[in-house]
N, C-alpha and C. Protein backbone atom coordinates (compact mmCIF):
# COMPACT_ATOMS: atom_id res chain seq x y z
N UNK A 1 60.38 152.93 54.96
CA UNK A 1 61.47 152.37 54.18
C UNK A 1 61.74 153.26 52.97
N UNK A 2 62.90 153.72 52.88
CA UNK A 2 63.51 154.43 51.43
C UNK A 2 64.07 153.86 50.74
N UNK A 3 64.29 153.76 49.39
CA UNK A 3 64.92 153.23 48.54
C UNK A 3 65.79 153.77 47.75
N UNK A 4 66.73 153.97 47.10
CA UNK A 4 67.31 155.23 45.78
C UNK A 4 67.03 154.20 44.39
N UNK A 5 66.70 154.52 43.35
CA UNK A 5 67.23 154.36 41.72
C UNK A 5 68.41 154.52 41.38
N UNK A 6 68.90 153.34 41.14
CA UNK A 6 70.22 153.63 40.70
C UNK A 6 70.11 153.22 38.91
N UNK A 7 69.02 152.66 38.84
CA UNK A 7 68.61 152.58 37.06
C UNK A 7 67.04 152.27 36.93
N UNK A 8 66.71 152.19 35.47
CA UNK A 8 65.62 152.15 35.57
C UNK A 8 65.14 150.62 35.92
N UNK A 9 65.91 149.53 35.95
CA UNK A 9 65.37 148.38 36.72
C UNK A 9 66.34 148.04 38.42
N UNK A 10 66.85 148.38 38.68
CA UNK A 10 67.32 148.32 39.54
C UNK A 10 67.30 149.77 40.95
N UNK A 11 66.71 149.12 42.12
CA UNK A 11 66.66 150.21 42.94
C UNK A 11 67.64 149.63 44.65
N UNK A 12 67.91 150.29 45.29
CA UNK A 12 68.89 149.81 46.49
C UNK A 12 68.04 150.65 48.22
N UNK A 13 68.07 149.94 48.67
CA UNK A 13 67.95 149.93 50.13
C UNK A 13 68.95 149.45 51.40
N UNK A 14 69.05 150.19 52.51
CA UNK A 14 69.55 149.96 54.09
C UNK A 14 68.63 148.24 53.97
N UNK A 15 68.74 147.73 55.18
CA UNK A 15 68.05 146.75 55.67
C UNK A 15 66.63 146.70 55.73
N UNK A 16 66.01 145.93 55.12
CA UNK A 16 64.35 145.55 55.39
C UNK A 16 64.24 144.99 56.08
N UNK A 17 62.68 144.95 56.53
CA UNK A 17 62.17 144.42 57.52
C UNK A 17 61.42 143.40 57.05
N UNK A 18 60.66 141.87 57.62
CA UNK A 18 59.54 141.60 56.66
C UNK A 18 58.56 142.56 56.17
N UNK A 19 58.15 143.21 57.16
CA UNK A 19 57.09 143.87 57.01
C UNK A 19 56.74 144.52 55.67
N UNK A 20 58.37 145.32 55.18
CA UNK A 20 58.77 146.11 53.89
C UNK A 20 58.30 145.42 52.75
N UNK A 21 58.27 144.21 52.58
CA UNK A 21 57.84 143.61 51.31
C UNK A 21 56.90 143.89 50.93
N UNK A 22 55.95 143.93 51.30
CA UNK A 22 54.60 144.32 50.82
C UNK A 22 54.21 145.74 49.72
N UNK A 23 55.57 146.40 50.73
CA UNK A 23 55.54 147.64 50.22
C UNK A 23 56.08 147.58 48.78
N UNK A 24 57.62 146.49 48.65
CA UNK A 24 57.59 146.75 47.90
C UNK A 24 57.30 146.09 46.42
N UNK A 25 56.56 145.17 47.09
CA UNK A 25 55.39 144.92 45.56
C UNK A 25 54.66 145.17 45.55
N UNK A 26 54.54 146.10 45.76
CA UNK A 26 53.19 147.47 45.95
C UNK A 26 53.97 148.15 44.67
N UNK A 27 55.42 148.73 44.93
CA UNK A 27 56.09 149.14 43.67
C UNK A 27 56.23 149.27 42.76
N UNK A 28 56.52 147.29 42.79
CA UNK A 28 56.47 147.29 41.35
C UNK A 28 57.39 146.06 41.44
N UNK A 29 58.43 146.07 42.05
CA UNK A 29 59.98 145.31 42.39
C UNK A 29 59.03 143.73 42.01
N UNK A 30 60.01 142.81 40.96
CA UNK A 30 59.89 141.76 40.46
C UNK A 30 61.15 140.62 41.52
N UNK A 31 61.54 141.30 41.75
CA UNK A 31 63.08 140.47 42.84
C UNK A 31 63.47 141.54 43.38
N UNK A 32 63.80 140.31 44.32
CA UNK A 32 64.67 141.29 45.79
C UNK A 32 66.11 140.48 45.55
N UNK A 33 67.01 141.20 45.83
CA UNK A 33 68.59 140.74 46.60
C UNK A 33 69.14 140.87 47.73
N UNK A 34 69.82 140.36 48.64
CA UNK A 34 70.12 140.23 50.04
C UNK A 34 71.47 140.08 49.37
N UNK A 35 72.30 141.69 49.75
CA UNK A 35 73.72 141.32 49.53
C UNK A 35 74.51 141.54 51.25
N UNK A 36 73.88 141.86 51.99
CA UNK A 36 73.72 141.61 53.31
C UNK A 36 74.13 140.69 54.12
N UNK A 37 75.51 140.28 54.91
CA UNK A 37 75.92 138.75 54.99
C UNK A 37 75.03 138.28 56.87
N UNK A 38 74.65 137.49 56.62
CA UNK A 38 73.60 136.90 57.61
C UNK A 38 74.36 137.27 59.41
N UNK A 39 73.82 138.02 60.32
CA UNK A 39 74.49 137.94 61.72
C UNK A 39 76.19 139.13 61.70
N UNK A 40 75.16 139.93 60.45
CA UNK A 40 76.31 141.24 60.22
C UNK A 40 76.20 142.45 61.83
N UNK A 41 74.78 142.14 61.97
CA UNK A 41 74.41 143.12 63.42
C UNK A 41 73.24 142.19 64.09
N UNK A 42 73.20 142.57 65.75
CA UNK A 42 72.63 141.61 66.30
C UNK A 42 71.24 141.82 65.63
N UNK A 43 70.01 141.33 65.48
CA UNK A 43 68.46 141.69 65.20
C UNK A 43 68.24 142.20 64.36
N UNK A 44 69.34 141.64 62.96
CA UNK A 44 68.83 141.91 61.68
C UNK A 44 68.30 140.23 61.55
N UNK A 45 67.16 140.80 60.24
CA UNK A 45 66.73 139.45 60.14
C UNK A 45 67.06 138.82 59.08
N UNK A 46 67.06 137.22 59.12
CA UNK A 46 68.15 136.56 58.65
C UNK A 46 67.47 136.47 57.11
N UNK A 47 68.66 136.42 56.11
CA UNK A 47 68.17 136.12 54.50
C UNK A 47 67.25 134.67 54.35
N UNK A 48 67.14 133.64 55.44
CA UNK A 48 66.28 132.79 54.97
C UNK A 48 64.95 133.15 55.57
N UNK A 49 64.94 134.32 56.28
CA UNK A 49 63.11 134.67 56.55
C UNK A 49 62.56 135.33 55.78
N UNK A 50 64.01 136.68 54.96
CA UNK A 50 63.30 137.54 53.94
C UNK A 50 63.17 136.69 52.88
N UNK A 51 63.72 135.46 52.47
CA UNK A 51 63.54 134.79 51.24
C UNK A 51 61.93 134.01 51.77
N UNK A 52 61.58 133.90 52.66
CA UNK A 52 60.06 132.89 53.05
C UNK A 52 59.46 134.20 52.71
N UNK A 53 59.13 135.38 53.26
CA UNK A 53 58.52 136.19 53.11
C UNK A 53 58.93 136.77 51.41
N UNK A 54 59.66 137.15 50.62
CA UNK A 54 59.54 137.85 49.43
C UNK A 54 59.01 136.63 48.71
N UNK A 55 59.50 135.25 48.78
CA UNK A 55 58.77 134.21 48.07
C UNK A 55 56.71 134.10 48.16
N UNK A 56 56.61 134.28 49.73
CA UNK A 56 55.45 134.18 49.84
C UNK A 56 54.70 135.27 48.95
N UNK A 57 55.39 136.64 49.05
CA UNK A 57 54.61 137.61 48.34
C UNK A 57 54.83 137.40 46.81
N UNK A 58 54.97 136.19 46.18
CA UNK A 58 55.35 135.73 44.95
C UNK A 58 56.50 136.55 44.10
N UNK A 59 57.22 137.24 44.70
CA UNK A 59 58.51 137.55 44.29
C UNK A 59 59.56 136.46 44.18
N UNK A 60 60.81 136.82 43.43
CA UNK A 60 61.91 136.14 43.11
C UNK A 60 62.59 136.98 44.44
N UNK A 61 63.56 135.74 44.87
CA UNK A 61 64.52 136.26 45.40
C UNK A 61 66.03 135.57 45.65
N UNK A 62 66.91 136.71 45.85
CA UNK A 62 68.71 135.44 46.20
C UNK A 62 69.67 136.44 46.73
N UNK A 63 70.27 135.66 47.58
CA UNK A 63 70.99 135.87 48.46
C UNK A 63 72.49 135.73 48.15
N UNK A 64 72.94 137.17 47.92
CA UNK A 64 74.67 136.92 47.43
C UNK A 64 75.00 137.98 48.55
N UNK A 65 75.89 137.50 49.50
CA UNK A 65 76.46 138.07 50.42
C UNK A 65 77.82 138.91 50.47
N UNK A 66 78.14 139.65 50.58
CA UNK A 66 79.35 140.94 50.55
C UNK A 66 79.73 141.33 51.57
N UNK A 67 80.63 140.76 51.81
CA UNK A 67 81.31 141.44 53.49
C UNK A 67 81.55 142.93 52.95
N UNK A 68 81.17 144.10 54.35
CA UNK A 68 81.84 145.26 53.83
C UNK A 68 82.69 145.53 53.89
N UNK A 69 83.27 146.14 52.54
CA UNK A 69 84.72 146.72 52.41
C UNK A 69 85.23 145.93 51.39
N UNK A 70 84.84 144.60 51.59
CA UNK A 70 85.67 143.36 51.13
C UNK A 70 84.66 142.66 49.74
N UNK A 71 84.42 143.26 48.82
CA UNK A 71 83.63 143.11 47.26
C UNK A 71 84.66 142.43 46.84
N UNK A 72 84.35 141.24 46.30
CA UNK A 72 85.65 140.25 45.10
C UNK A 72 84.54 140.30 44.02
N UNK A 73 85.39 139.91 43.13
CA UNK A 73 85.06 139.77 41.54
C UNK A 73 84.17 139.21 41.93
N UNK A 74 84.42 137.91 42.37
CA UNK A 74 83.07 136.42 42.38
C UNK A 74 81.71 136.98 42.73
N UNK A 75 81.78 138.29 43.90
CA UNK A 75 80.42 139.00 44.32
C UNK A 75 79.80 139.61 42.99
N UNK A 76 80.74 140.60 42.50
CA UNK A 76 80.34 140.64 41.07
C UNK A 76 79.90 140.26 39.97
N UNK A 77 80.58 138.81 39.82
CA UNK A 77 79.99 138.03 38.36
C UNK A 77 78.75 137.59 39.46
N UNK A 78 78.44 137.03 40.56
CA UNK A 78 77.27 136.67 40.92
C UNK A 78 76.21 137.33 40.81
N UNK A 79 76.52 139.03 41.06
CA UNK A 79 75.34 139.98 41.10
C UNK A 79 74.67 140.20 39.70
N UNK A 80 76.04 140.25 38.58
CA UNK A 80 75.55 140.12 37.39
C UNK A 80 74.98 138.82 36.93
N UNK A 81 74.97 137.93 37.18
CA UNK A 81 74.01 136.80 37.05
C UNK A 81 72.50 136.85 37.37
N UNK A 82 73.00 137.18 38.71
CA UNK A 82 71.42 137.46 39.15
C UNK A 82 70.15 138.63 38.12
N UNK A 83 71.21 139.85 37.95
CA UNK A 83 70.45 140.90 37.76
C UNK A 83 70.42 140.32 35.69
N UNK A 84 71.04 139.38 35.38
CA UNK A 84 69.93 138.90 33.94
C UNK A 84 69.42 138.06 34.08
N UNK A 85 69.57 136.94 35.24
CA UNK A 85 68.20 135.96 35.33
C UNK A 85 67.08 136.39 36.04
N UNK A 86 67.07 137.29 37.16
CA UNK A 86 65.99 137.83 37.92
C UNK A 86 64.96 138.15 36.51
N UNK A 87 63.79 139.12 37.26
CA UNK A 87 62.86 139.64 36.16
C UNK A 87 62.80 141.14 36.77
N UNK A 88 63.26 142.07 36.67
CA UNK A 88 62.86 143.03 36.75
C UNK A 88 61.96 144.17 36.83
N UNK A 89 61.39 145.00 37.16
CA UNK A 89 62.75 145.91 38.44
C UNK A 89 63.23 145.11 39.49
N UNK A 90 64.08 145.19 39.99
CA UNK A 90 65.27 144.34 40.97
C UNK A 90 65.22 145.43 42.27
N UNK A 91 64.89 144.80 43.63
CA UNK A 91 65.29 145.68 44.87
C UNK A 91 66.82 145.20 45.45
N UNK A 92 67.35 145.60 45.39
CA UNK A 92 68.82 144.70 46.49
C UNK A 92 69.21 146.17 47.81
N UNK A 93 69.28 144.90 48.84
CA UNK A 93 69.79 145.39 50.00
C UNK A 93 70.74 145.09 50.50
N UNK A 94 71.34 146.08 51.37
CA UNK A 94 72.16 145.32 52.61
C UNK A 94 72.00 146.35 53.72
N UNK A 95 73.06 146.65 54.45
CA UNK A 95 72.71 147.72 55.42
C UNK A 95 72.90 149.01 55.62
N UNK A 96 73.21 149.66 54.27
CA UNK A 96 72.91 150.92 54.19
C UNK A 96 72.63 151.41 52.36
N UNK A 97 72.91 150.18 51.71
CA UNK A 97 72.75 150.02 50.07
C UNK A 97 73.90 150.58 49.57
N UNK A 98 74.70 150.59 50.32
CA UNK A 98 76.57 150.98 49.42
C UNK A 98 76.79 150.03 48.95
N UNK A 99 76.63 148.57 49.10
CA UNK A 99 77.15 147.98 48.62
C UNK A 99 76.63 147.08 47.43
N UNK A 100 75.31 147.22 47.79
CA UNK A 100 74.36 147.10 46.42
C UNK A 100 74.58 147.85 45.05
N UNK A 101 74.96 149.27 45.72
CA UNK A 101 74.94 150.35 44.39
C UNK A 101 76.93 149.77 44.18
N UNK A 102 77.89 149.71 45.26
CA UNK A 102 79.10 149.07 44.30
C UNK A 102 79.32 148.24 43.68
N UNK A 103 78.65 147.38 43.90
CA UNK A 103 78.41 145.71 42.82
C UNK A 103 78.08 145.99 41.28
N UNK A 104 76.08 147.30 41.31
CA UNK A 104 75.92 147.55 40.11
C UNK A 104 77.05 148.50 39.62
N UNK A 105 77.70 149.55 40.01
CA UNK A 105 78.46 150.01 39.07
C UNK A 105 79.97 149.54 39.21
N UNK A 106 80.10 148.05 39.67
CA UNK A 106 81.40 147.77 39.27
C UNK A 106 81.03 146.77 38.09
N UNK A 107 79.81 146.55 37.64
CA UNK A 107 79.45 145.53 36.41
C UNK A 107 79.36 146.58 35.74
N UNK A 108 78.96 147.66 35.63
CA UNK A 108 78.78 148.70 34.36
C UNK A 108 80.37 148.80 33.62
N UNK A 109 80.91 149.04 35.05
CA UNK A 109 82.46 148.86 34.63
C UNK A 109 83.22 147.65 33.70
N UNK A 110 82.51 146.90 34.19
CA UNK A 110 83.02 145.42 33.82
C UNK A 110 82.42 145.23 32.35
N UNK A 111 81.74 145.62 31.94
CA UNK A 111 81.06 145.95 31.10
C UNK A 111 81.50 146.47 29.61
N UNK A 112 81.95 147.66 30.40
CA UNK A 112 83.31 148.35 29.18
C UNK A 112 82.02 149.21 28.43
C-alpha cells in the first residue's frame, strides 16, 4: 500500500484493503476517511467493513462519499468538518486518492 503527503497531517491513498490498517497505525494515522462511494467497482470493500476494522484498530473513522468527477461544495464543507474534528494525522481514500487530494485543496481554497 502507498500513500502521498499532501500536508503534514493529512496523507491520501488508492483503495485499502482491511488488511492495510494495521499498517497504517503502524504510521502513525489517528483517522481514516472513505471518500470512496460504496459499489463504485465490483470487490471493493464496503465503507461499513473498513469502518469495523479501522474502529477495531482503535482509530477514528467517516465516511463522506464523492462521486468522481462530480465534488459539490457539501463534499467539501463535510471534508472540512471532518479534517477539524478528526485527531490527526488523517489517512483518506478513495480509488486512486484524486479525490481526496481535490477536496483538501479545494478547502485551502475555500479558505482564502
Amino acid at each position: 500500500m502507498e500513500y502521498r503527503q499532501i500536508s503534514e497531517d493529512y496523507s491520501v491513498s488508492g483503495q485499502i484493503q482491511p488488511e492495510d490498517v494495521a499498517t497504517i497505525k503502524e504510521a502513525g494515522f489517528k483517522s481514516v476517511i472513505c471518500n470512496r462511494p460504496d459499489d463504485e467497482q465490483p470487490g471493493q470493500p464496503s465503507a461499513d467493513t473498513l469502518k469495523a476494522t479501522v474502529e477495531a484498530a482503535g482509530l477514528a473513522f467517516r465516511y463522506i462519499p464523492v462521486i468522481s468527477g462530480q465534488m459539490t461544495a457539501e463534499n467539501v464543507e463535510d471534508q472540512a468538518e471532518a479534517l477539524d474534528e478528526l485527531q490527526g494525522p488523517v489517512f483518506a481514500y478513495c480509488r486512486s486518492g484524486a479525490r481526496c487530494t481535490n477536496l483538501f485543496l479545494a478547502i485551502q481554497q475555500s479558505k482564502g
